[in-house]
PDB file of N, CA and C in Angstrom:
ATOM      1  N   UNK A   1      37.223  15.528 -42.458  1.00  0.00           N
ATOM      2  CA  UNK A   1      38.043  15.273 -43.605  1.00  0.00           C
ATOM      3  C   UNK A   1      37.459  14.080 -44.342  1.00  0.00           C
ATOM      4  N   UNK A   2      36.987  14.167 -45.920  1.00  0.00           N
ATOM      5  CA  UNK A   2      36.881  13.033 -46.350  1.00  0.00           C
ATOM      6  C   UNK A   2      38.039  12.963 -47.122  1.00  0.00           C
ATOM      7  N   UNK A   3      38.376  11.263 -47.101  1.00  0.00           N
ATOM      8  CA  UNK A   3      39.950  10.694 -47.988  1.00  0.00           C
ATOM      9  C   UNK A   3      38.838   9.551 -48.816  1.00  0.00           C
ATOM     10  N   UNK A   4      39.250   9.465 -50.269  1.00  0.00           N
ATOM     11  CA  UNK A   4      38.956   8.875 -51.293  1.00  0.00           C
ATOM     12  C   UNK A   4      39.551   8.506 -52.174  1.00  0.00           C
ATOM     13  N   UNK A   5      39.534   7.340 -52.728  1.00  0.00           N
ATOM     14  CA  UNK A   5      40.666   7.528 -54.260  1.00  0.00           C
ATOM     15  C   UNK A   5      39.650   7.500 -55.531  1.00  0.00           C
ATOM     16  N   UNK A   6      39.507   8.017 -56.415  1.00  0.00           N
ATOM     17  CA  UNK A   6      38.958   7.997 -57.351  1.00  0.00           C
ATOM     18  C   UNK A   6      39.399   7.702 -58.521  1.00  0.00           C
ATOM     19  N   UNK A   7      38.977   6.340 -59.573  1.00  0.00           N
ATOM     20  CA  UNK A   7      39.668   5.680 -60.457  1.00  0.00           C
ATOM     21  C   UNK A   7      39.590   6.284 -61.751  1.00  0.00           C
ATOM     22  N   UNK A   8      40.806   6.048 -62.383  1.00  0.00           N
ATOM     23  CA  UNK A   8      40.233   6.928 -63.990  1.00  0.00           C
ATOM     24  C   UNK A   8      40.879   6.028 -64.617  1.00  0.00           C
ATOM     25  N   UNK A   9      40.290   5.872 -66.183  1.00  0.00           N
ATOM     26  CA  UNK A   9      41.245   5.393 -67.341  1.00  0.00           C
ATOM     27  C   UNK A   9      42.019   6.104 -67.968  1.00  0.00           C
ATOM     28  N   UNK A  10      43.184   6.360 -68.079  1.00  0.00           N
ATOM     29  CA  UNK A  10      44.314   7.083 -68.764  1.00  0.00           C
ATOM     30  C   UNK A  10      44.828   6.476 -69.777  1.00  0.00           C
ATOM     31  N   UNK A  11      45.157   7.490 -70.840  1.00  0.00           N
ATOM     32  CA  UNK A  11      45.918   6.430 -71.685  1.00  0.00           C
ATOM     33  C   UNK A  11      47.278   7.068 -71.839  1.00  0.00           C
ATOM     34  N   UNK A  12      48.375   5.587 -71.722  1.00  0.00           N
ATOM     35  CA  UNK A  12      49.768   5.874 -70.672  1.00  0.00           C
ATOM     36  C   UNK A  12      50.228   5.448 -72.658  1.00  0.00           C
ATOM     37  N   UNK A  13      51.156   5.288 -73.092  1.00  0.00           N
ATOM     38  CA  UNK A  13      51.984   4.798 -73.789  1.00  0.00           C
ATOM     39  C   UNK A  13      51.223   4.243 -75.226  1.00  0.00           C
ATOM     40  N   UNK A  14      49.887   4.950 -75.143  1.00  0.00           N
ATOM     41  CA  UNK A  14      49.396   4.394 -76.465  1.00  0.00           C
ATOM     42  C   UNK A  14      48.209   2.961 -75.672  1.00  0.00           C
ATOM     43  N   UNK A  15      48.251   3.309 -74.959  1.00  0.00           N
ATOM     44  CA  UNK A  15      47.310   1.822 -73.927  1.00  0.00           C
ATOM     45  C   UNK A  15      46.596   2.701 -72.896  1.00  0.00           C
ATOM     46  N   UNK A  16      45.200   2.142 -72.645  1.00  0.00           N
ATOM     47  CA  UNK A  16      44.449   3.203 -71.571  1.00  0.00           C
ATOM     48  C   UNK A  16      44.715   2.375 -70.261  1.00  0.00           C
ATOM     49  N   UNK A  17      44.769   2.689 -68.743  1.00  0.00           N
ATOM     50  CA  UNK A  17      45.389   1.729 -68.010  1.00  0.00           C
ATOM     51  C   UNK A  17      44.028   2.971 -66.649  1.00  0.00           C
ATOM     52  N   UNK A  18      44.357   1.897 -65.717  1.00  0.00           N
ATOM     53  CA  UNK A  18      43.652   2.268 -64.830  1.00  0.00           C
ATOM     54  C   UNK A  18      44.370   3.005 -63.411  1.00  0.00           C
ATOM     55  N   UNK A  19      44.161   3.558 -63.014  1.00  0.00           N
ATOM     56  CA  UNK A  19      44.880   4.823 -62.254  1.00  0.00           C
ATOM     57  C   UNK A  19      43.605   5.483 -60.881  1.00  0.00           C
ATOM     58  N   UNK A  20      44.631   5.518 -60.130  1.00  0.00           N
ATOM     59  CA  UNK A  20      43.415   6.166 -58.562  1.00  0.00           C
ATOM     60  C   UNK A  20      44.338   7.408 -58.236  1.00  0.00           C
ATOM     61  N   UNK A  21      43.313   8.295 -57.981  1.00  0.00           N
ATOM     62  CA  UNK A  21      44.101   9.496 -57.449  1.00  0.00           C
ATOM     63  C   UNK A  21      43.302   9.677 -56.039  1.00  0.00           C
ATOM     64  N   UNK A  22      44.152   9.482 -55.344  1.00  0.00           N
ATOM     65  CA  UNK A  22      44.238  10.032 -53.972  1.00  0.00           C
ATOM     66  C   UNK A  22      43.245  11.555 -53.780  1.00  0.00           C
ATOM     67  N   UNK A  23      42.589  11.683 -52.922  1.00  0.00           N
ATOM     68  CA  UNK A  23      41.353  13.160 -52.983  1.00  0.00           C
ATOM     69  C   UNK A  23      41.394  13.576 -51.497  1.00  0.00           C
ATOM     70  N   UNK A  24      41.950  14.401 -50.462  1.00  0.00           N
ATOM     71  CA  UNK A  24      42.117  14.693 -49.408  1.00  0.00           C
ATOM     72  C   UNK A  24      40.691  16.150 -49.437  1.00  0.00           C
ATOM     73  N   UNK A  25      39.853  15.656 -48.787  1.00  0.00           N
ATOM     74  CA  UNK A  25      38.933  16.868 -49.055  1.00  0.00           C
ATOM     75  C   UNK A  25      39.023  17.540 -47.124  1.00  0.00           C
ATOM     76  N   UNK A  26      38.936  18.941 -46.977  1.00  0.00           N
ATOM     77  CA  UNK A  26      39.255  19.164 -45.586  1.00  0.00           C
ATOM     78  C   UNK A  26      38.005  20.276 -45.522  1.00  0.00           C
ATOM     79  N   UNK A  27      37.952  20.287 -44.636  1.00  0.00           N
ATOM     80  CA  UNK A  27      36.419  21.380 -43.831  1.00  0.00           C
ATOM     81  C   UNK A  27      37.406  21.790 -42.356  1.00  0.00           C
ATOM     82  N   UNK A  28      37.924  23.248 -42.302  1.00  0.00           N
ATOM     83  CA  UNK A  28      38.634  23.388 -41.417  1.00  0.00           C
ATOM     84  C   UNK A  28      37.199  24.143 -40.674  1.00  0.00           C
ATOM     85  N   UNK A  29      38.389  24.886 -39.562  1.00  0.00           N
ATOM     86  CA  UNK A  29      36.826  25.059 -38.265  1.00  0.00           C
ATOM     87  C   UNK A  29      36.401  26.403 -38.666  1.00  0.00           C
ATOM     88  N   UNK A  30      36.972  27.391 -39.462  1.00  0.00           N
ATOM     89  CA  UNK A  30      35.865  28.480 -39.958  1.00  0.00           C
ATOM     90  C   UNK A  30      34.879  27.739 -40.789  1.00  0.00           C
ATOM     91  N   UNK A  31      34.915  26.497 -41.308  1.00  0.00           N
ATOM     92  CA  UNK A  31      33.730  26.189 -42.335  1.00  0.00           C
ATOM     93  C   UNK A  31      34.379  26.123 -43.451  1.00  0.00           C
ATOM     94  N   UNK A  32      35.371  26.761 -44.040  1.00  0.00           N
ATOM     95  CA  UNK A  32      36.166  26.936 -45.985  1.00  0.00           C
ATOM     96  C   UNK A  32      36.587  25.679 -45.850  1.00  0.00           C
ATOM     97  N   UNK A  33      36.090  24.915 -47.501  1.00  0.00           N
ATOM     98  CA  UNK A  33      36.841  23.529 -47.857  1.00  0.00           C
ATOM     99  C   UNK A  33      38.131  23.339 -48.574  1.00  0.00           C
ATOM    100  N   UNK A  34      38.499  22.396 -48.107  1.00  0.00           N
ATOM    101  CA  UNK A  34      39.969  23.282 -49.461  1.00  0.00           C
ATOM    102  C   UNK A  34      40.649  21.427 -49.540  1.00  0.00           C
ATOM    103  N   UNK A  35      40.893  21.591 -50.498  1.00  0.00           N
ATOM    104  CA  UNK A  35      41.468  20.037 -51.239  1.00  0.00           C
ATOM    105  C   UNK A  35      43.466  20.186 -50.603  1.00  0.00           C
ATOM    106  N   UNK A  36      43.320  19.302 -49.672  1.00  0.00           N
ATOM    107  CA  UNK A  36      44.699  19.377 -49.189  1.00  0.00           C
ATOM    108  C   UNK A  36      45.512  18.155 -49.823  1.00  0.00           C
ATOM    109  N   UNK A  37      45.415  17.772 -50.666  1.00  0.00           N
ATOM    110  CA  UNK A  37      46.000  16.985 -51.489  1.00  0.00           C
ATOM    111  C   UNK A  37      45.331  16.411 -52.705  1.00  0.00           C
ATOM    112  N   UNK A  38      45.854  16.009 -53.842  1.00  0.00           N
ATOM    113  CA  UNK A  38      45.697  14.421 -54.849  1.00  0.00           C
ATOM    114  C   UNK A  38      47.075  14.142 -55.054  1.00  0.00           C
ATOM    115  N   UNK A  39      47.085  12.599 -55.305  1.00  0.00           N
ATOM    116  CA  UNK A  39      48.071  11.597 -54.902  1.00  0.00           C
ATOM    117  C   UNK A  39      47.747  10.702 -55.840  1.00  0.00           C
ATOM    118  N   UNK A  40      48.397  10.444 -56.951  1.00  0.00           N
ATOM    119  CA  UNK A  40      48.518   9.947 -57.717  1.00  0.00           C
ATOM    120  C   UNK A  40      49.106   8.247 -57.759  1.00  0.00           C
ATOM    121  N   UNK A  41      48.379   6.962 -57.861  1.00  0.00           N
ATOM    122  CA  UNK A  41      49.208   5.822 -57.860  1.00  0.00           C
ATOM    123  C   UNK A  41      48.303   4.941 -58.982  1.00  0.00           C
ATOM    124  N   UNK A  42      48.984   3.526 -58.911  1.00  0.00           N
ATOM    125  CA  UNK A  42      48.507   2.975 -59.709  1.00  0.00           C
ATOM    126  C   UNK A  42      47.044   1.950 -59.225  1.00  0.00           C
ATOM    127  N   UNK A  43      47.027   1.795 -57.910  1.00  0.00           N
ATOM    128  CA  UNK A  43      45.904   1.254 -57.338  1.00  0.00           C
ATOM    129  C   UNK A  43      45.525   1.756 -55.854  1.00  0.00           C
ATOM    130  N   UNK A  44      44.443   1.485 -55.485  1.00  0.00           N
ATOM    131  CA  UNK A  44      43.525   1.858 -53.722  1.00  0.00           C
ATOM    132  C   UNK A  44      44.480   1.031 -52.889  1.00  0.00           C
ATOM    133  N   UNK A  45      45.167   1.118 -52.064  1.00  0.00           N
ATOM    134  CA  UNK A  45      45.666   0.584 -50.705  1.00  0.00           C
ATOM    135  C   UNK A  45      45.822   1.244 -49.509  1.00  0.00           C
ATOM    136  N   UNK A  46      45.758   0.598 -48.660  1.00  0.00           N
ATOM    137  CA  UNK A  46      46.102   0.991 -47.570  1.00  0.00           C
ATOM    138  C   UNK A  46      47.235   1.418 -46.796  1.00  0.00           C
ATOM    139  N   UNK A  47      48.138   0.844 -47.536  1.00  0.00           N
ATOM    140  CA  UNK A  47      49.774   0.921 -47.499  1.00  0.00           C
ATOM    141  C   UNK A  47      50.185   2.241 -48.507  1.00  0.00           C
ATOM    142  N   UNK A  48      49.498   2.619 -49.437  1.00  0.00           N
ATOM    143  CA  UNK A  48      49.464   3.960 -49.852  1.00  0.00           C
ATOM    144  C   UNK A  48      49.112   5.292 -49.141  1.00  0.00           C
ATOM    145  N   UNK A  49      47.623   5.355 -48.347  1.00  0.00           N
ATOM    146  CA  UNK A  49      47.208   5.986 -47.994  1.00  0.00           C
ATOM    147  C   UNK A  49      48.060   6.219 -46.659  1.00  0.00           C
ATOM    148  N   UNK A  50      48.763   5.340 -45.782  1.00  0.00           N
ATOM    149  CA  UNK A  50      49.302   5.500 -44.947  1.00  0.00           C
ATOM    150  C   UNK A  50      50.706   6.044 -45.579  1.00  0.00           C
ATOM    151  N   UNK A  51      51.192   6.902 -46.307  1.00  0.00           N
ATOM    152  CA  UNK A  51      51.832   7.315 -46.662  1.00  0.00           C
ATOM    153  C   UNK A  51      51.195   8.917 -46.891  1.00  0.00           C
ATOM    154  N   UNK A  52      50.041   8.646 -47.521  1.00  0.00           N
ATOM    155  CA  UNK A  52      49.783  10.714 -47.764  1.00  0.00           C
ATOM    156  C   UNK A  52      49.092  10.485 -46.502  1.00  0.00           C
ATOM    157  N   UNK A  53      49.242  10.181 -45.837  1.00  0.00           N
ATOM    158  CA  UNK A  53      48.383  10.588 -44.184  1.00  0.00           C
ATOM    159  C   UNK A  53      49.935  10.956 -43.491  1.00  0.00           C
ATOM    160  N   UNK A  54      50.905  10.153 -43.936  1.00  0.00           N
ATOM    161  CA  UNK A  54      52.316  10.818 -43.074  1.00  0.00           C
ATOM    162  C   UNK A  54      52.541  11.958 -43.992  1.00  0.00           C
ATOM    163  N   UNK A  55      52.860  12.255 -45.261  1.00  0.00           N
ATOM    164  CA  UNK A  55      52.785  13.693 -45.691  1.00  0.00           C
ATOM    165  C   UNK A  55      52.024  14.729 -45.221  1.00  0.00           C
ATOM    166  N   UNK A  56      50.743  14.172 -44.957  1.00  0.00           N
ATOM    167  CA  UNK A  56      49.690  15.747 -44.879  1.00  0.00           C
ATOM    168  C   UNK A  56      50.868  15.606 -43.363  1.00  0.00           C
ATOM    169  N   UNK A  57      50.466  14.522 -42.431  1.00  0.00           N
ATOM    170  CA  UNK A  57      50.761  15.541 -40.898  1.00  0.00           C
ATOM    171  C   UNK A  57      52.723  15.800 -41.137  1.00  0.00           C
ATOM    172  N   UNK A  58      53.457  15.541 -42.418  1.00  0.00           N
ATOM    173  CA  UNK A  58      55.245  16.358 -42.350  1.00  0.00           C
ATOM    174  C   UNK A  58      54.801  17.569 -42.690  1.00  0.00           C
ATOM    175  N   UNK A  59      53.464  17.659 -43.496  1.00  0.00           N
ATOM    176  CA  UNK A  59      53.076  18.929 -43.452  1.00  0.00           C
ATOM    177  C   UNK A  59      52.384  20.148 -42.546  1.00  0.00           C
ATOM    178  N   UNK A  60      51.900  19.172 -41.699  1.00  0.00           N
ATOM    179  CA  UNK A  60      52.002  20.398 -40.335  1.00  0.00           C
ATOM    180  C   UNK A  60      50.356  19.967 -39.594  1.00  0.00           C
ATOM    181  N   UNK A  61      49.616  19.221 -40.740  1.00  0.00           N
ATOM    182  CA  UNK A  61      48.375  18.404 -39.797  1.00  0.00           C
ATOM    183  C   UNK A  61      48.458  17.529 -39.006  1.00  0.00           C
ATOM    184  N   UNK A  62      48.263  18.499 -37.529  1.00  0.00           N
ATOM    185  CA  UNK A  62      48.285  17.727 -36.388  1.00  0.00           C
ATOM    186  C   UNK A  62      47.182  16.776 -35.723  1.00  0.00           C
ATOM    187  N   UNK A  63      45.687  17.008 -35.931  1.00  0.00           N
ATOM    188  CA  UNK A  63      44.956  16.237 -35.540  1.00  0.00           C
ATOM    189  C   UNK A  63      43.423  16.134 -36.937  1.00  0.00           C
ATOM    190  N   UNK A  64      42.720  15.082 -36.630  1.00  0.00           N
ATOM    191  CA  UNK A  64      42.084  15.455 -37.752  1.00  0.00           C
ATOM    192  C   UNK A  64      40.766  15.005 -36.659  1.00  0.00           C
ATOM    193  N   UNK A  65      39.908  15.537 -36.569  1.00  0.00           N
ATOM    194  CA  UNK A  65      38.437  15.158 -35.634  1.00  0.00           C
ATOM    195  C   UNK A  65      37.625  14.167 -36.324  1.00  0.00           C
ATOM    196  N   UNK A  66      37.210  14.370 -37.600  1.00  0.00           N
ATOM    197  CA  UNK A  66      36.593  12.850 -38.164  1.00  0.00           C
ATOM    198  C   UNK A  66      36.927  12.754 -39.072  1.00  0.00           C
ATOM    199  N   UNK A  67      37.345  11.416 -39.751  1.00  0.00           N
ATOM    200  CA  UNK A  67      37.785  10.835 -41.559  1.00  0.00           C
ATOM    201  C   UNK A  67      36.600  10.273 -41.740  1.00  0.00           C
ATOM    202  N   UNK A  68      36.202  10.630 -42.938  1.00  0.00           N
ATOM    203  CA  UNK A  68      34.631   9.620 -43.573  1.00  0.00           C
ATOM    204  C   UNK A  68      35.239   8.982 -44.745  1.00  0.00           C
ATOM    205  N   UNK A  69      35.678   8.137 -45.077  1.00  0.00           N
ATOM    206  CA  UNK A  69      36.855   6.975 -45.781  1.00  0.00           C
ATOM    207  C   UNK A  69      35.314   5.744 -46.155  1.00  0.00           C
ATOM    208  N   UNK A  70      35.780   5.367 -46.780  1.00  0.00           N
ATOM    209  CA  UNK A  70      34.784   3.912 -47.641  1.00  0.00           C
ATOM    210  C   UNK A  70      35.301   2.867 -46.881  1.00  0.00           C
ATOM    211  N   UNK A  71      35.030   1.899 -47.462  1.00  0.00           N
ATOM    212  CA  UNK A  71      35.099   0.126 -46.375  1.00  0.00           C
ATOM    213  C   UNK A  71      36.816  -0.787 -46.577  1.00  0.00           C
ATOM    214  N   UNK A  72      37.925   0.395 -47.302  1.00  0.00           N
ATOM    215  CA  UNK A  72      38.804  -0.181 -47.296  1.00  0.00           C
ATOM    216  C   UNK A  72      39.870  -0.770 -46.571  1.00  0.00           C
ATOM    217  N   UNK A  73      39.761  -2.193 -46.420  1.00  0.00           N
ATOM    218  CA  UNK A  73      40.890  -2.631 -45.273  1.00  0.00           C
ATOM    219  C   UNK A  73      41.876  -2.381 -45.348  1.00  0.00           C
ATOM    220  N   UNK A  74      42.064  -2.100 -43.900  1.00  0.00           N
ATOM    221  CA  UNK A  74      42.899  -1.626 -43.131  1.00  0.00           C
ATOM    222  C   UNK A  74      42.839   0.069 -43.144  1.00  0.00           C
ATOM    223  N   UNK A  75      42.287   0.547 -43.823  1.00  0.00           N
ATOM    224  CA  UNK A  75      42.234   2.041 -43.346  1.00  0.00           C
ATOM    225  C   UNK A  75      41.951   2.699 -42.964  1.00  0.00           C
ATOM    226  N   UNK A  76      40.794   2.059 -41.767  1.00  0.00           N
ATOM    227  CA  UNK A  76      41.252   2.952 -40.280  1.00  0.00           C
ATOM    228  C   UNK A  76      42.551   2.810 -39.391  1.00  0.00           C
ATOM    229  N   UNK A  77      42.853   1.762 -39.292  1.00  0.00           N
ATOM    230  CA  UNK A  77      44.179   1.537 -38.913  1.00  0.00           C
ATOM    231  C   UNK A  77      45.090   2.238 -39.390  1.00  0.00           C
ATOM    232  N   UNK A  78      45.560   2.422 -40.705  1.00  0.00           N
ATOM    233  CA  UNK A  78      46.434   3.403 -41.302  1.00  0.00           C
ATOM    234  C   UNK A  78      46.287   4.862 -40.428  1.00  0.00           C
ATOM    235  N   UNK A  79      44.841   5.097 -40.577  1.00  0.00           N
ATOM    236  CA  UNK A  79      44.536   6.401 -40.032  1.00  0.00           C
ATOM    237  C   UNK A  79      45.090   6.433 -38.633  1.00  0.00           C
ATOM    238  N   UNK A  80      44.456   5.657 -37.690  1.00  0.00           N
ATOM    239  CA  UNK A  80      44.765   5.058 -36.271  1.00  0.00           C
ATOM    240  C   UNK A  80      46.674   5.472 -36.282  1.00  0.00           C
ATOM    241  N   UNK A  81      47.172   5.275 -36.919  1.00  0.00           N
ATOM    242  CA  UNK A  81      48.405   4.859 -36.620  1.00  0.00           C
ATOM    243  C   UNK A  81      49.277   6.147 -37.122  1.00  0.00           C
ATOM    244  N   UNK A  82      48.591   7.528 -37.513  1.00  0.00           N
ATOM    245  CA  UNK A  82      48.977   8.493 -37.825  1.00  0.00           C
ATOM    246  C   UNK A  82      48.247   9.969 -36.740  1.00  0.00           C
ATOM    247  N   UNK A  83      47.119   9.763 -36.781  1.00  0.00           N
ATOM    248  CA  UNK A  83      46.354  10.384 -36.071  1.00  0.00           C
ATOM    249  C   UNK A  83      45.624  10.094 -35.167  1.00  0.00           C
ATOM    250  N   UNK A  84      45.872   8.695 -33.918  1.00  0.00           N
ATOM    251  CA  UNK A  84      45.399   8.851 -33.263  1.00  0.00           C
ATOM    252  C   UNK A  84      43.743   8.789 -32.223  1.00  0.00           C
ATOM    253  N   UNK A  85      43.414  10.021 -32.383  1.00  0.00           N
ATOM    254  CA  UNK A  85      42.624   9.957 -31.570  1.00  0.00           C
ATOM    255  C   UNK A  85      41.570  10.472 -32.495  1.00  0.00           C
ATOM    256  N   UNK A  86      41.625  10.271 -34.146  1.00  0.00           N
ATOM    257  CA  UNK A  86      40.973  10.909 -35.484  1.00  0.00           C
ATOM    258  C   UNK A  86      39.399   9.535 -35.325  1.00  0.00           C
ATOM    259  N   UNK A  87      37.983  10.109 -35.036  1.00  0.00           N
ATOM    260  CA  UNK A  87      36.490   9.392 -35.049  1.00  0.00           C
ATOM    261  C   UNK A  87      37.068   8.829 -36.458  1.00  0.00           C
ATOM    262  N   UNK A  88      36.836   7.742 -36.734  1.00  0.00           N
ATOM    263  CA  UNK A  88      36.761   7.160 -38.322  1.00  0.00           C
ATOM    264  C   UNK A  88      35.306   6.987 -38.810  1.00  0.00           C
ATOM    265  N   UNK A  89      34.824   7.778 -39.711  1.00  0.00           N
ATOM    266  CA  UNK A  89      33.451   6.950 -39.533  1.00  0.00           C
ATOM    267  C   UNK A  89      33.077   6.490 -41.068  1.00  0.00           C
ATOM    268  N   UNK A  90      32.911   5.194 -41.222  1.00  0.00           N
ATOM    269  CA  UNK A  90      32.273   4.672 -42.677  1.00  0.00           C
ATOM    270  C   UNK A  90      31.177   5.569 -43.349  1.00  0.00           C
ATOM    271  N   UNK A  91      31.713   5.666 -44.287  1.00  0.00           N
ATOM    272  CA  UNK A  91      31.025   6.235 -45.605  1.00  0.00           C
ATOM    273  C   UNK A  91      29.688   5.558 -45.977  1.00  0.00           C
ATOM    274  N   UNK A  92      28.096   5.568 -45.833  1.00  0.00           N
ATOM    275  CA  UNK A  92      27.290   5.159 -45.907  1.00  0.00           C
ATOM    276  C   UNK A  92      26.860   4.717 -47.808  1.00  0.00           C
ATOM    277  N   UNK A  93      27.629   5.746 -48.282  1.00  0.00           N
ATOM    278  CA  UNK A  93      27.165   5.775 -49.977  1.00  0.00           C
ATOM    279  C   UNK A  93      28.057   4.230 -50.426  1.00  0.00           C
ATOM    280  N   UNK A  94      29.141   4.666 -49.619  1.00  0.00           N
ATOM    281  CA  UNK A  94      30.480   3.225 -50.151  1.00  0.00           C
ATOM    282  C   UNK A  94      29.542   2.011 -49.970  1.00  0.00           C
TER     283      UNK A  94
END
């Protein structure tokens, strides 16, 4: 599974403002990829992401084998604290 947020400029009210959407990318075990979420907020945290990591698993994901996530603190821990026994492994491009 890679988790990412990816930043965009929007323009909200007549003002362009800055915005991360949440990107849940999944590789299940036949091999098909399939985007199991975007998550819409106003900035990257960790205290966010530990929130669509408790959605995906109310949604029925029980284990995840590896997250490839960028250098943001605390989010292996987030991960850790939802899934367990999920390899975390840093994103080399981040």
């Amino acid at each position: 599974m890679w988790l990412d947020a990816i930043h965009y400029k929007i323009k909200e009210s007549g003002k362009y403002i800055s915005k991360a959407v949440y990107t849940i990318l999944w590789v299940g075990l036949s091999g098909k990829k399939e985007i199991l979420g975007l998550y819409l907020s106003e900035n990257e945290g960790a205290n966010f992401w530990l929130q669509v990591l408790t959605d995906l698993n109310n949604r029925g994901i029980q284990d995840i084998l590896i997250a490839s996530v960028d250098g943001l603190k605390g989010f292996p821990e987030a991960i850790k604290a939802i899934f367990p026994k999920t390899e975390v492994q840093l994103c080399i491009v981040h």
